[in-house]
Protein backbone atom coordinates (compact mmCIF):
# COMPACT_ATOMS: atom_id res chain seq x y z
CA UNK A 1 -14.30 82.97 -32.10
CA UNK A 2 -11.16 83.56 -29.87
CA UNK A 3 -8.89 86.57 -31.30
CA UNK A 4 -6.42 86.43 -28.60
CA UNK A 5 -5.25 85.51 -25.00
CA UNK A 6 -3.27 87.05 -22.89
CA UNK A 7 -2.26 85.96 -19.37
CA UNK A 8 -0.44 88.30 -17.64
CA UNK A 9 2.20 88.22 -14.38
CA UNK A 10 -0.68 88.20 -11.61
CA UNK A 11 -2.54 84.69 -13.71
CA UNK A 12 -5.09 87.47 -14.84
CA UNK A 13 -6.72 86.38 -18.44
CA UNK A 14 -7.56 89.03 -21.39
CA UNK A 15 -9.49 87.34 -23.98
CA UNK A 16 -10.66 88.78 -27.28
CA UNK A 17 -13.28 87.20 -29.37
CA UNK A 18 -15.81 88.25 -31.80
CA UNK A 19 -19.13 87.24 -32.80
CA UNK A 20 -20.32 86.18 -36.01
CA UNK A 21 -22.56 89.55 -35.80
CA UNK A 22 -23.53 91.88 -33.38
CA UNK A 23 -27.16 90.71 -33.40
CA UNK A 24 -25.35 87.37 -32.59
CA UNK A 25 -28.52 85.23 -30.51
CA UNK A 26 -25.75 84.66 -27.84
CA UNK A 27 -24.13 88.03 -27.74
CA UNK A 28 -25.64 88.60 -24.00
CA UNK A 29 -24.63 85.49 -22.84
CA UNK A 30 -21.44 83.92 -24.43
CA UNK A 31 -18.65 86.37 -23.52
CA UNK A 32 -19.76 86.19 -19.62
CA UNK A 33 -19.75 82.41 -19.95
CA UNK A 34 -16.44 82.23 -21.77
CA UNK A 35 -15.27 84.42 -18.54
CA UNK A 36 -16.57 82.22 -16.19
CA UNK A 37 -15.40 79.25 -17.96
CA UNK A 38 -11.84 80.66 -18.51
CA UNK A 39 -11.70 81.99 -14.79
CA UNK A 40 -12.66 78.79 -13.45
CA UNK A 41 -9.24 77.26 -15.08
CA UNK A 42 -6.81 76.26 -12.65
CA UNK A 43 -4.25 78.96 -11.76
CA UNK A 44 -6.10 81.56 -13.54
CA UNK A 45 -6.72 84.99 -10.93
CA UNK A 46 -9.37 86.35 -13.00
CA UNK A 47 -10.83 86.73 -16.48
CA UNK A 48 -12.24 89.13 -18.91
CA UNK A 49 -13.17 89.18 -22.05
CA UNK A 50 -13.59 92.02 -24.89
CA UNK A 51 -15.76 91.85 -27.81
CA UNK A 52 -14.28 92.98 -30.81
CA UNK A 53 -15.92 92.81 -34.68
CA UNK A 54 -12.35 93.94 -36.09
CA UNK A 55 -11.39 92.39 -38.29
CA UNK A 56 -15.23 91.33 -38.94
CA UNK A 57 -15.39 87.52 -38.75
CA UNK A 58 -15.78 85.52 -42.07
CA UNK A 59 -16.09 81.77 -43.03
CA UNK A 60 -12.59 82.40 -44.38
CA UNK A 61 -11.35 82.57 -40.74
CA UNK A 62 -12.36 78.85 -40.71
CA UNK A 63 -10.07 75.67 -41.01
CA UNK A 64 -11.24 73.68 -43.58
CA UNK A 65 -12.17 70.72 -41.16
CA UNK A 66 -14.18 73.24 -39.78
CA UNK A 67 -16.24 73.45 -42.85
CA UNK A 68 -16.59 70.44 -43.10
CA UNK A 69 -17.73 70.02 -40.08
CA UNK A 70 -20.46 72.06 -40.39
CA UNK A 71 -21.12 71.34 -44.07
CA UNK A 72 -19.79 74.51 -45.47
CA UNK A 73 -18.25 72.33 -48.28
């Protein structure tokens, strides 16, 4: 789940996410594939991405299409 992005003068990209929990099964992999993905966008420099759990991530963070997308409702 993508927090924020920031791009700054130089095309450089800050990205915060979180996971849905620290023992997350992708937490070794995801955030270096988000910052491979997001570097590989054209007229981005560079990429990096910080892993945050504030605020902690809850279903209520979720649109409701999301839900129901993944039969939460």
């Amino acid at each position: 789940m993508i927090y924020e992005v920031k791009i700054d003068d130089n095309a450089n990209a800050f990205i915060q996410m979180t996971l849905t929990s620290p023992s997350c099964p992708v937490a070794e992999s995801l955030p270096a594939e988000v910052e491979q993905k997001a570097a590989g966008v054209e007229g981005v420099s560079s990429a990096k991405v910080e892993i945050t759990f504030e605020p902690p991530w809850s279903q209520d963070m979720m649109s409701e299409e999301a839900k129901l997308e993944l039969g939460f409702l």
